[in-house]
PDB file of N, CA and C in Angstrom:
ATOM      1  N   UNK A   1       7.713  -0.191   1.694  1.00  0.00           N
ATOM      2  CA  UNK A   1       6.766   0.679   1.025  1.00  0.00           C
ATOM      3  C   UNK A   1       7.202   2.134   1.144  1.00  0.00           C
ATOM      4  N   UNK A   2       7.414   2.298   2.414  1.00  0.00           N
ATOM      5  CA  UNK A   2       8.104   3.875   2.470  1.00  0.00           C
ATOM      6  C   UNK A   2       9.098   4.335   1.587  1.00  0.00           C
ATOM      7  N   UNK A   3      10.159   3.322   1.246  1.00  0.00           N
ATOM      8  CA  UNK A   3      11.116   3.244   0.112  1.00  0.00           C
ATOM      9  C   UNK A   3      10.678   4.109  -1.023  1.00  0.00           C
ATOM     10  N   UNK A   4       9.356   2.693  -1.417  1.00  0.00           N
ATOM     11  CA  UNK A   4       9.146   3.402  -3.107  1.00  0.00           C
ATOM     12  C   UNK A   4       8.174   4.672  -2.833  1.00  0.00           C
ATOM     13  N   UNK A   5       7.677   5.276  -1.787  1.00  0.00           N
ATOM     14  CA  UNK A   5       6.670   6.367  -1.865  1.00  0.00           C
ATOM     15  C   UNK A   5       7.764   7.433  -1.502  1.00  0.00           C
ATOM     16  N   UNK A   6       9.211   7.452  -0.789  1.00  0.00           N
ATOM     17  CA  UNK A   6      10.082   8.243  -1.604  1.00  0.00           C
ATOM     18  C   UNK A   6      10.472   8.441  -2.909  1.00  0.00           C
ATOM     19  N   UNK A   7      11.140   7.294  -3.091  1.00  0.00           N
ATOM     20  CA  UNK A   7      11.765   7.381  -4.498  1.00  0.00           C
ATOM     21  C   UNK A   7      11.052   7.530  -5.669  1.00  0.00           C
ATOM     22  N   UNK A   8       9.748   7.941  -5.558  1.00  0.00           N
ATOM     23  CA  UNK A   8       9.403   8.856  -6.470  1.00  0.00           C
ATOM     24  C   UNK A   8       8.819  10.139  -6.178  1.00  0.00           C
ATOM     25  N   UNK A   9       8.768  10.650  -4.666  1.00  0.00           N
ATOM     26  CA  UNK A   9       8.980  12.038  -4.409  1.00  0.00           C
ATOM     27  C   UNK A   9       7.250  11.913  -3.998  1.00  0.00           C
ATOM     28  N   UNK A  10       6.072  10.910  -3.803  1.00  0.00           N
ATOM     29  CA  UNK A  10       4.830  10.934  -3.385  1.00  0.00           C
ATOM     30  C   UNK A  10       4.568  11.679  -2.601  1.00  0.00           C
ATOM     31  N   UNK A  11       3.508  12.643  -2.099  1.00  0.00           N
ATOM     32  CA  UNK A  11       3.072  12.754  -1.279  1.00  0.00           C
ATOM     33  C   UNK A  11       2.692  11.891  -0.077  1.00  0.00           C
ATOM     34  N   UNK A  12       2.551  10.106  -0.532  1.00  0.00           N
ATOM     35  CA  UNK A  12       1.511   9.591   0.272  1.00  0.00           C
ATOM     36  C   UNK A  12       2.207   9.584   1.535  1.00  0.00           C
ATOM     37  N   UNK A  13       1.604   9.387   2.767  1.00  0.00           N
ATOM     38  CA  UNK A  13       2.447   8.410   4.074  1.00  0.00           C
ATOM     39  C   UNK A  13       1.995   7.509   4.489  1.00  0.00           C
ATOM     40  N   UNK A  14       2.772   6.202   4.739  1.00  0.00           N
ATOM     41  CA  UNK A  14       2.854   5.192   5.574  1.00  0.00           C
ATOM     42  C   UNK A  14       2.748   5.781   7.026  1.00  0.00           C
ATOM     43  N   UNK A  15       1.208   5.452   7.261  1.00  0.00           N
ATOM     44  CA  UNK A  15       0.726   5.764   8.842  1.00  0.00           C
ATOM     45  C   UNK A  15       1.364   5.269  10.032  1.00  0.00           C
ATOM     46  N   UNK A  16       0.709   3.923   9.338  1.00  0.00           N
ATOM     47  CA  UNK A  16       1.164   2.350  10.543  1.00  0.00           C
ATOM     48  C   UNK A  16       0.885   1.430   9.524  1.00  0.00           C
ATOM     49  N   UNK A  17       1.544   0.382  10.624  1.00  0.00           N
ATOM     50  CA  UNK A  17       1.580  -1.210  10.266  1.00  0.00           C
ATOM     51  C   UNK A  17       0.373  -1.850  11.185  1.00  0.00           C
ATOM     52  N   UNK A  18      -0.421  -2.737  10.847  1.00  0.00           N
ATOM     53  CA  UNK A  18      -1.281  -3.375  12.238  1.00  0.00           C
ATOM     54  C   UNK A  18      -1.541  -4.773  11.278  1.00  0.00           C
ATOM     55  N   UNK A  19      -0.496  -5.605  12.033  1.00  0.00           N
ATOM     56  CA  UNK A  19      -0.411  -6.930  11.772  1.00  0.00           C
ATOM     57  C   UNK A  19      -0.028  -7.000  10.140  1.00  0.00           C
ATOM     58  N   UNK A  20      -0.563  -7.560   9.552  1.00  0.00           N
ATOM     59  CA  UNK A  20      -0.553  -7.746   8.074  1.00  0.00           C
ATOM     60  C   UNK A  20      -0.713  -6.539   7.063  1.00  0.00           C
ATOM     61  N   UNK A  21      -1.387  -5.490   7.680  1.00  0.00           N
ATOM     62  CA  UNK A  21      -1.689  -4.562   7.085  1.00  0.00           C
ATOM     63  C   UNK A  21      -1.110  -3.160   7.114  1.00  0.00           C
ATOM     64  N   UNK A  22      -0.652  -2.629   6.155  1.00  0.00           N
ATOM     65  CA  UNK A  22      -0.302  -1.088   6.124  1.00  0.00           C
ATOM     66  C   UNK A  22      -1.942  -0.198   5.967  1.00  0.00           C
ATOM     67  N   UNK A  23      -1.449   0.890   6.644  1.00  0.00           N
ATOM     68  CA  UNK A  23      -2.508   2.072   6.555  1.00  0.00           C
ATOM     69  C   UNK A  23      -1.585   3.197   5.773  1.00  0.00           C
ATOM     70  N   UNK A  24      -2.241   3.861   4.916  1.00  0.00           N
ATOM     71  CA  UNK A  24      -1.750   5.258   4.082  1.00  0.00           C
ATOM     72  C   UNK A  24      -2.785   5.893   4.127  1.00  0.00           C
ATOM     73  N   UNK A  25      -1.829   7.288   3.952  1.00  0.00           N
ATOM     74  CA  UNK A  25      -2.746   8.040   3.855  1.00  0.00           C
ATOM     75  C   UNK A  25      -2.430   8.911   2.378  1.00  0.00           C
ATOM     76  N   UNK A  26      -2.994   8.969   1.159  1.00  0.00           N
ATOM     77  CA  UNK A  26      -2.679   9.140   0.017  1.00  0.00           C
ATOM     78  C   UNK A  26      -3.948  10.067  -0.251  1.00  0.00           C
ATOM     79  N   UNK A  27      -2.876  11.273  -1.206  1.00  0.00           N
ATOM     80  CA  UNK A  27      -3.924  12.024  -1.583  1.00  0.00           C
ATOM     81  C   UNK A  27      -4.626  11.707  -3.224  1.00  0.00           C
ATOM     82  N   UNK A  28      -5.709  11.912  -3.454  1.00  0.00           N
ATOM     83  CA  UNK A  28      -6.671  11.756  -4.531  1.00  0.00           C
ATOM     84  C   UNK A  28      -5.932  11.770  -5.714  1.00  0.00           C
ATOM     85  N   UNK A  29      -5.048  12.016  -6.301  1.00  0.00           N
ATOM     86  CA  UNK A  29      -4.313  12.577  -7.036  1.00  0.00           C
ATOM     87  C   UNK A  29      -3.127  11.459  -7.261  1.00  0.00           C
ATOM     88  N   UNK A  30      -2.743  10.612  -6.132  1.00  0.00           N
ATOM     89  CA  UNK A  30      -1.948   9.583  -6.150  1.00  0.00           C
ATOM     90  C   UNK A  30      -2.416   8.206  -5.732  1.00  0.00           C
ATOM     91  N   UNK A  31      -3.925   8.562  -5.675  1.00  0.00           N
ATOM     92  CA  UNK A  31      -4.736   7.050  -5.328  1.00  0.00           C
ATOM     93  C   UNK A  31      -4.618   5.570  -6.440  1.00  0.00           C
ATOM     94  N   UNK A  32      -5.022   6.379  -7.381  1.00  0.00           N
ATOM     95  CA  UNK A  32      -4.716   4.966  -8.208  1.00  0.00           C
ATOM     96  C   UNK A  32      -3.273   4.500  -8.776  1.00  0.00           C
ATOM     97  N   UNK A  33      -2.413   5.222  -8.801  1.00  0.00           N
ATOM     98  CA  UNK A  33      -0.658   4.959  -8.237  1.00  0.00           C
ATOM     99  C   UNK A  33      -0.584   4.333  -7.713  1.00  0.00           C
ATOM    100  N   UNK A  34      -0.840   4.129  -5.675  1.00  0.00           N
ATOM    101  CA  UNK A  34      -0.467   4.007  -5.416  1.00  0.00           C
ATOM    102  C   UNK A  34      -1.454   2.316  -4.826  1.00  0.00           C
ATOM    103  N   UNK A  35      -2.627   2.275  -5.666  1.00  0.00           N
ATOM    104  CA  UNK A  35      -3.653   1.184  -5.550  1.00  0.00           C
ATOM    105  C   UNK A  35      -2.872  -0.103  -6.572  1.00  0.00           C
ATOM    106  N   UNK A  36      -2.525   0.262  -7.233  1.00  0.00           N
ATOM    107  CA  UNK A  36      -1.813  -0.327  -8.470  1.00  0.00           C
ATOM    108  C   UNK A  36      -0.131  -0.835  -8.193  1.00  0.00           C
ATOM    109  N   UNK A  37       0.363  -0.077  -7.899  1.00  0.00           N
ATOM    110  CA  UNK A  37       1.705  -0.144  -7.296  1.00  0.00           C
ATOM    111  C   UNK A  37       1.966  -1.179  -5.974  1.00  0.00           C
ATOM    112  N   UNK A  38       0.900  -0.724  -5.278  1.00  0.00           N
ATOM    113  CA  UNK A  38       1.503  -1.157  -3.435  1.00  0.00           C
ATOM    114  C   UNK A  38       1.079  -3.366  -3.220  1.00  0.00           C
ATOM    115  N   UNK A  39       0.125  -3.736  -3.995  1.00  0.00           N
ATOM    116  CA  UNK A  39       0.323  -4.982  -4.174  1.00  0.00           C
ATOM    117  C   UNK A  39       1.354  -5.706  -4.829  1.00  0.00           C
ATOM    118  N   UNK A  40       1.786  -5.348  -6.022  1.00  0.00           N
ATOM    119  CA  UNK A  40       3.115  -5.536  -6.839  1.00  0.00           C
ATOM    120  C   UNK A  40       4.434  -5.406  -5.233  1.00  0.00           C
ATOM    121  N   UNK A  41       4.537  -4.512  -5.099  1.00  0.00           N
ATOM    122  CA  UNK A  41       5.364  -4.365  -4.034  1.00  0.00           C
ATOM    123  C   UNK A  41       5.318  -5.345  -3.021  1.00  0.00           C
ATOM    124  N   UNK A  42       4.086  -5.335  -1.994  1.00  0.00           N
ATOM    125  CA  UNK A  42       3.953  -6.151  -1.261  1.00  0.00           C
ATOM    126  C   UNK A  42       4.108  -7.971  -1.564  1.00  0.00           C
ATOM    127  N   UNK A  43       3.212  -8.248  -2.897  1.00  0.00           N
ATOM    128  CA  UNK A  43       3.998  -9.323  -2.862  1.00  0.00           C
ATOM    129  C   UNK A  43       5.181  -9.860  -3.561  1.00  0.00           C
ATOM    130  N   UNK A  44       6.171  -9.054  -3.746  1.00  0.00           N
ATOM    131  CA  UNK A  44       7.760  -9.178  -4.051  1.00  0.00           C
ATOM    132  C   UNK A  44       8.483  -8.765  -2.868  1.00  0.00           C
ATOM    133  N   UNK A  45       7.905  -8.869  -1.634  1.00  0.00           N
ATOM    134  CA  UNK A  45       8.725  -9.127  -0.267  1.00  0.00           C
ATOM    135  C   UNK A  45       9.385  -9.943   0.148  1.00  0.00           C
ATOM    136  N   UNK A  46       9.349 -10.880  -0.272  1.00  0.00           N
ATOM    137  CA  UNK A  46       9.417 -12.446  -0.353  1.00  0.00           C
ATOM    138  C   UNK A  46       8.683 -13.625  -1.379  1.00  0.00           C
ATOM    139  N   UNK A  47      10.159 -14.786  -1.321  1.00  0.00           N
ATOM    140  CA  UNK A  47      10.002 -15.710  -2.864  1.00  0.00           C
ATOM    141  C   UNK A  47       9.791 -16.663  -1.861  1.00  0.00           C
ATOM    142  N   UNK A  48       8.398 -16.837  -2.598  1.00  0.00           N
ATOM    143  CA  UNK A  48       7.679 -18.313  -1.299  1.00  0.00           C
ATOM    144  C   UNK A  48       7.104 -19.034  -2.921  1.00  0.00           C
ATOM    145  N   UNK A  49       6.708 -20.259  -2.644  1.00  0.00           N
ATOM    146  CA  UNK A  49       6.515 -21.510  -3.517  1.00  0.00           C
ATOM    147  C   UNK A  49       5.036 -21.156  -3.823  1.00  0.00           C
ATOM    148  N   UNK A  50       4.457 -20.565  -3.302  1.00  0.00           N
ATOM    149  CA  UNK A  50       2.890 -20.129  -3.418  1.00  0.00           C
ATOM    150  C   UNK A  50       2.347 -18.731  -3.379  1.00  0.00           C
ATOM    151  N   UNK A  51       2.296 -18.326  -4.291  1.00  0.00           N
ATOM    152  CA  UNK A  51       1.816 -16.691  -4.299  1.00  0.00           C
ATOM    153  C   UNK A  51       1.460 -15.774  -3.206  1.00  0.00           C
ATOM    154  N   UNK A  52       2.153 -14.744  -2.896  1.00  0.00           N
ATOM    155  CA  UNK A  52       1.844 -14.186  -1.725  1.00  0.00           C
ATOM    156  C   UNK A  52       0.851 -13.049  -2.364  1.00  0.00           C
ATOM    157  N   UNK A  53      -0.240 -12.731  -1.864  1.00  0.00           N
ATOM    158  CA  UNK A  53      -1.062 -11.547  -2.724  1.00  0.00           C
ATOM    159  C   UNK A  53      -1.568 -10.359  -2.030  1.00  0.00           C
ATOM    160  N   UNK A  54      -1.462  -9.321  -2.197  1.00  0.00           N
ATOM    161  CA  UNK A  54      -1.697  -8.180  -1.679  1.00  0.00           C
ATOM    162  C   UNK A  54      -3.416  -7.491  -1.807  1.00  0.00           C
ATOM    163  N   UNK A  55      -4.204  -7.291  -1.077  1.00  0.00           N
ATOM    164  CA  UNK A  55      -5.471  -6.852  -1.531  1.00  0.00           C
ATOM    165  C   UNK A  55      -5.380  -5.044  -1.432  1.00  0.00           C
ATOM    166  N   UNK A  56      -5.495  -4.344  -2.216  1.00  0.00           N
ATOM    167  CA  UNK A  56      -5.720  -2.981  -1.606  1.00  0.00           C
ATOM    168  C   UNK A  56      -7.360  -2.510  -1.217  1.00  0.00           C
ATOM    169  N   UNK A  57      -7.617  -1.541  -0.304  1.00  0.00           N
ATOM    170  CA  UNK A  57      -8.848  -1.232   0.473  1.00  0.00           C
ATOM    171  C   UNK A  57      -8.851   0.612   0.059  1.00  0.00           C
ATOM    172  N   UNK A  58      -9.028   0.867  -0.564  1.00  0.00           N
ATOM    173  CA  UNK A  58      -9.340   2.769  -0.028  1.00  0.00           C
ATOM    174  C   UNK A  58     -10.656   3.491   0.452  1.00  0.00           C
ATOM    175  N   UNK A  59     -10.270   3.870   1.375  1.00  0.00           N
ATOM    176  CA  UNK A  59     -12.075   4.546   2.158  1.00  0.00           C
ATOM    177  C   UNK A  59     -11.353   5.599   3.350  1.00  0.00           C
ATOM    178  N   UNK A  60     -12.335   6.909   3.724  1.00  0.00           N
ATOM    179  CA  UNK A  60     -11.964   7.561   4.140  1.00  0.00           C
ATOM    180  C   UNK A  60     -11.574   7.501   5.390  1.00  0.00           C
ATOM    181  N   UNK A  61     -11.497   6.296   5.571  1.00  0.00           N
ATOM    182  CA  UNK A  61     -11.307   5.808   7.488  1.00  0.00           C
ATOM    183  C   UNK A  61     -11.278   4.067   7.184  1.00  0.00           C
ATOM    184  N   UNK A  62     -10.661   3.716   8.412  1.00  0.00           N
ATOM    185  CA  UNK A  62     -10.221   2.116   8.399  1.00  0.00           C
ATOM    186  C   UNK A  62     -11.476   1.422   7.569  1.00  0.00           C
ATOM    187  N   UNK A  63     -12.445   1.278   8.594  1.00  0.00           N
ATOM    188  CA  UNK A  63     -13.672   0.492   8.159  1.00  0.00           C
ATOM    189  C   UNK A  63     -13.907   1.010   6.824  1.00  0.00           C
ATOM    190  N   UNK A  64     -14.436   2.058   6.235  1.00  0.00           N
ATOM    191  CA  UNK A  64     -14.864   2.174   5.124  1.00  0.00           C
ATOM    192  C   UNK A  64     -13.583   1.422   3.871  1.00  0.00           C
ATOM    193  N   UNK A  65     -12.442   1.381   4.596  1.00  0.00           N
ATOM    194  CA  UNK A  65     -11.414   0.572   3.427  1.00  0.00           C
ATOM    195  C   UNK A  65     -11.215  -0.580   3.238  1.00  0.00           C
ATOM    196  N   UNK A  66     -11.959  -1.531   4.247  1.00  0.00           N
ATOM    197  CA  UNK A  66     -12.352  -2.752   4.039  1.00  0.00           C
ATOM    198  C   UNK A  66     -13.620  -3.044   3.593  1.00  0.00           C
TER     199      UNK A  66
END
């Protein structure tokens, strides 16, 4: 993920990892970019026989993003 939030010059950052989940911190301006984008990504990590699927969460703190 850090990859593609360079290679197009984003503001956002990759906080942490905690287990399954990435945390960002993305500004308003690159939210739906990067809401749209980061599942596509995540599940083309790997070619498994059964869909791997990405959910995105945005809220101003952990809990509120679930």
């Amino acid at each position: 993920m850090k990859n593609a939030l360079d290679a197009q010059k984003l503001s956002s950052l990759l906080i942490m990892q905690v287990h399954d989940e990435l945390v960002l911190e993305v500004p308003d301006t690159e939210l739906e970019l990067v809401k749209q984008q980061l599942p596509q990504i995540m599940a083309g990590v790997a070619q498994l026989k059964v869909p791997l699927l990405a959910e995105v969460g945005a809220g101003s703190n952990w809990e509120a993003a679930h």
